[in-house]
N, C-alpha and C. Protein backbone atom coordinates (compact mmCIF):
# COMPACT_ATOMS: atom_id res chain seq x y z
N UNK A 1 -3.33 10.55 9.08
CA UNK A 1 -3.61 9.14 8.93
C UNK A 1 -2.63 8.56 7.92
N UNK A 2 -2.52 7.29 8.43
CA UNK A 2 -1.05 7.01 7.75
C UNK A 2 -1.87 5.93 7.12
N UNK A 3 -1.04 4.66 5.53
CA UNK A 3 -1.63 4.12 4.79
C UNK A 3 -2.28 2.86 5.30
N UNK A 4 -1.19 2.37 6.87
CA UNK A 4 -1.95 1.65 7.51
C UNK A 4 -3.08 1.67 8.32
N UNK A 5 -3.40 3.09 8.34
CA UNK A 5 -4.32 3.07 8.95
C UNK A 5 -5.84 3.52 8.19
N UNK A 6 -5.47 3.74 6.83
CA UNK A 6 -6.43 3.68 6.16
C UNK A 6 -6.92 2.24 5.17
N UNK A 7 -5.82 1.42 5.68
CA UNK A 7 -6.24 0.10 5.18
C UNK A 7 -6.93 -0.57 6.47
N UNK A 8 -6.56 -0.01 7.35
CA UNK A 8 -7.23 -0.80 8.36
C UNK A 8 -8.83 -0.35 8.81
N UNK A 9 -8.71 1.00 8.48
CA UNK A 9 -10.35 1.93 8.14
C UNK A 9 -10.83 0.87 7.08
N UNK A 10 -10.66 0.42 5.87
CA UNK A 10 -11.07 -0.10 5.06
C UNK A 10 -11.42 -1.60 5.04
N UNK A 11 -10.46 -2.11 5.29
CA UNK A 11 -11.08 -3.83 6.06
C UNK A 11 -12.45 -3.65 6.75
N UNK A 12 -12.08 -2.60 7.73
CA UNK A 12 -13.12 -2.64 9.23
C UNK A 12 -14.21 -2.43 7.87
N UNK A 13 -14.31 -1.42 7.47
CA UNK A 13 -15.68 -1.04 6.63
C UNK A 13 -16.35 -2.24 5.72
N UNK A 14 -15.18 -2.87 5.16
CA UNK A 14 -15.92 -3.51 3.79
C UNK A 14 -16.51 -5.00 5.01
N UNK A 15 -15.79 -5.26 6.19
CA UNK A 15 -16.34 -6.30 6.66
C UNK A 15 -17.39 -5.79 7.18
N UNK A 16 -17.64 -4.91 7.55
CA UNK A 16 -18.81 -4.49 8.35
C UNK A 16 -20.15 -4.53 7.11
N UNK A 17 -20.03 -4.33 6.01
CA UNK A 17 -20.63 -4.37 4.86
C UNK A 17 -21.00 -5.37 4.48
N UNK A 18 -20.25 -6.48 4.97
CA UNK A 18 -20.58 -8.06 4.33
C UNK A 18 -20.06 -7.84 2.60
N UNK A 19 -19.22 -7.00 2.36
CA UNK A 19 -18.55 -7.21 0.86
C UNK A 19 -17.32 -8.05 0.77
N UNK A 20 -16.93 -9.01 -0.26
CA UNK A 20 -15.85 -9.55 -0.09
C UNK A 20 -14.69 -8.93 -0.41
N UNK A 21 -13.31 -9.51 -0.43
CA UNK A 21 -12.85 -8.59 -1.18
C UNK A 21 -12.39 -8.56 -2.90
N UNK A 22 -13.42 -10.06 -3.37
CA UNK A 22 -14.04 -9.73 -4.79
C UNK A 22 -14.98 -9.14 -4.90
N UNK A 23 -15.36 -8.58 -4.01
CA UNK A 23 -16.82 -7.60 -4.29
C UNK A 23 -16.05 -6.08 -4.61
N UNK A 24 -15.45 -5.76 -3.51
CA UNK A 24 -14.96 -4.34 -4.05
C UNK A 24 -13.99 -5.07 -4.84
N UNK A 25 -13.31 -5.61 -5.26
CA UNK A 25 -12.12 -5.58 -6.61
C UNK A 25 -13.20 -5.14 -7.61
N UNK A 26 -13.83 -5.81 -7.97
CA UNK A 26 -15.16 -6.01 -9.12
C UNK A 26 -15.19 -4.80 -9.34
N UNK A 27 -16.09 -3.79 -7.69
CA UNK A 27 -16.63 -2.41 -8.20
C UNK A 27 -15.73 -1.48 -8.21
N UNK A 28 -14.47 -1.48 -8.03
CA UNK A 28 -13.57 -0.48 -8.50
C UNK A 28 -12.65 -0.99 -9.74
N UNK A 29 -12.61 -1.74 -9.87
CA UNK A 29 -11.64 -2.42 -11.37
C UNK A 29 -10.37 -2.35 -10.81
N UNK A 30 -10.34 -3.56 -9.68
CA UNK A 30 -8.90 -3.85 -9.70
C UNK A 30 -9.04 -5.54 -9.11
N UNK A 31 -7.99 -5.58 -9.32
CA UNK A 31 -7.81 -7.26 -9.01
C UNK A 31 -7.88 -8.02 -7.04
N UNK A 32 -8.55 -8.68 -6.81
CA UNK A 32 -8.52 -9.18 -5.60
C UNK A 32 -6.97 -8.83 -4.87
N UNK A 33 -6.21 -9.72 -5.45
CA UNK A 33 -4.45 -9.05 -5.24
C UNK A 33 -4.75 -8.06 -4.77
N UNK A 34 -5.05 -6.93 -5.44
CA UNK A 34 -4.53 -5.39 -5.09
C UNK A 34 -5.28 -5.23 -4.02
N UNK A 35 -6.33 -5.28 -4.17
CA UNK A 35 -7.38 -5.27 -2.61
C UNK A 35 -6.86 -5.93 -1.31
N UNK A 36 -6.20 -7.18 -1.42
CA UNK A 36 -5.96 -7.92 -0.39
C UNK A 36 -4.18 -7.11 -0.13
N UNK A 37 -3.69 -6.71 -0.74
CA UNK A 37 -2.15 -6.23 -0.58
C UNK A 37 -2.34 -4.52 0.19
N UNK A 38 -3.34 -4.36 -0.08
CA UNK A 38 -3.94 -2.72 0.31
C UNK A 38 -4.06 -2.95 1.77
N UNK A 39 -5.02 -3.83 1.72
CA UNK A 39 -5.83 -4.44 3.09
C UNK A 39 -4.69 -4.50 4.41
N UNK A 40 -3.30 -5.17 3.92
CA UNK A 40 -2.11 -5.64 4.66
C UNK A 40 -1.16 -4.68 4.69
N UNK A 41 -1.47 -3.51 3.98
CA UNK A 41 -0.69 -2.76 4.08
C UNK A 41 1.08 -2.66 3.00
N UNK A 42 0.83 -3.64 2.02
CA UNK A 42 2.03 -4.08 1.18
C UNK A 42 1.78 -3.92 0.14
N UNK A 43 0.60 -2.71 -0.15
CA UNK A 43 0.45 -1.89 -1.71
C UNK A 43 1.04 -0.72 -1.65
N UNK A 44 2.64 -0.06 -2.41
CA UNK A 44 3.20 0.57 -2.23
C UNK A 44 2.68 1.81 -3.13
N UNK A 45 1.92 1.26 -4.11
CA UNK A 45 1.70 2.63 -5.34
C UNK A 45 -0.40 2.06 -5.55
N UNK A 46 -1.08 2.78 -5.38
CA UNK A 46 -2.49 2.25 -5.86
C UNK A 46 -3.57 3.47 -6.97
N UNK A 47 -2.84 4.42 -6.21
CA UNK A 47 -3.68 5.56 -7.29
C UNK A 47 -5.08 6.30 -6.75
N UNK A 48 -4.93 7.60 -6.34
CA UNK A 48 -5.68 8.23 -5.70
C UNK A 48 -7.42 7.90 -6.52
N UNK A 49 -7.13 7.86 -7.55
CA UNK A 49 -9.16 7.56 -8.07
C UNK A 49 -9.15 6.26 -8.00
N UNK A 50 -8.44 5.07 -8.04
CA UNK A 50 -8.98 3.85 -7.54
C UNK A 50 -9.06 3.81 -5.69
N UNK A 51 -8.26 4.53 -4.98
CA UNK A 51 -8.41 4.57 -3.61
C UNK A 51 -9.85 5.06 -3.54
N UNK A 52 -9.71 6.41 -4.21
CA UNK A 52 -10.92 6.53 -3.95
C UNK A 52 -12.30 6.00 -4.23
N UNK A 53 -12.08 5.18 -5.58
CA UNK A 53 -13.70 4.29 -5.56
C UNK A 53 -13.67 3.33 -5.06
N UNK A 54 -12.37 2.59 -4.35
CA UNK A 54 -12.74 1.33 -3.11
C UNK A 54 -13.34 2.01 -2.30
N UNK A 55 -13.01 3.08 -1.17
CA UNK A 55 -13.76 3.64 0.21
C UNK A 55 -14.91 3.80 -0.30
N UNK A 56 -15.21 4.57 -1.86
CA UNK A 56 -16.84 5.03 -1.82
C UNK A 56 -17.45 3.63 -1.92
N UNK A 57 -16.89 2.35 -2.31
CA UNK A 57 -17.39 1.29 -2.73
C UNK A 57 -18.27 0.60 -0.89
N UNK A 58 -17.16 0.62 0.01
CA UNK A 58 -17.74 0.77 1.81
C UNK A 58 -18.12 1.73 1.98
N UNK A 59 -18.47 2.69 2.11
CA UNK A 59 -19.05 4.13 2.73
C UNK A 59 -18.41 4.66 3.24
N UNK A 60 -16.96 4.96 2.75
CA UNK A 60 -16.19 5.96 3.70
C UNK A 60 -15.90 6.77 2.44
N UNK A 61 -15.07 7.99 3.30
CA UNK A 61 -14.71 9.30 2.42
C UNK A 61 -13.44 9.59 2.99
N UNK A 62 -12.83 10.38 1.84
CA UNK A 62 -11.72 10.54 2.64
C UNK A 62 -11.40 12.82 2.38
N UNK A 63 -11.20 13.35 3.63
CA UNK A 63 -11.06 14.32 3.57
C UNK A 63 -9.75 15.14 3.82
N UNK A 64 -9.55 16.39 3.15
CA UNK A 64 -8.17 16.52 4.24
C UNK A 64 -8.26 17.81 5.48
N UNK A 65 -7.24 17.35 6.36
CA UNK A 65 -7.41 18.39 7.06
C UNK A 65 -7.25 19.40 7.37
């Protein structure tokens, strides 16, 4: 899975959630910006423990294979 396609896992989720995307900025501590640049695919550097508390923030996980 490539980064677009885990931003695009992530839209789908947080909309399906009814969260905005000041809702997850809020619960992971990052700025709307970064959320919305993730979302589009034009966040080049974000950091594996904030990736990871946006997905836990929608209910996804991320595993490897």
């Amino acid at each position: 899975m490539d980064i677009l396609e885990l931003a695009s896992a992530f839209r789908a989720a947080r909309i399906n959630r009814r969260l905005t995307q000041q809702d997850v900025a809020s619960g992971a501590g990052v700025s709307v910006v970064t959320v919305s640049r993730f979302e589009r695919g034009d966040l080049h550097e974000l950091g594996i423990v904030k990736l990871l508390n946006l997905f836990k923030l929608v209910g996804l996980e991320l595993y490897p294979r």
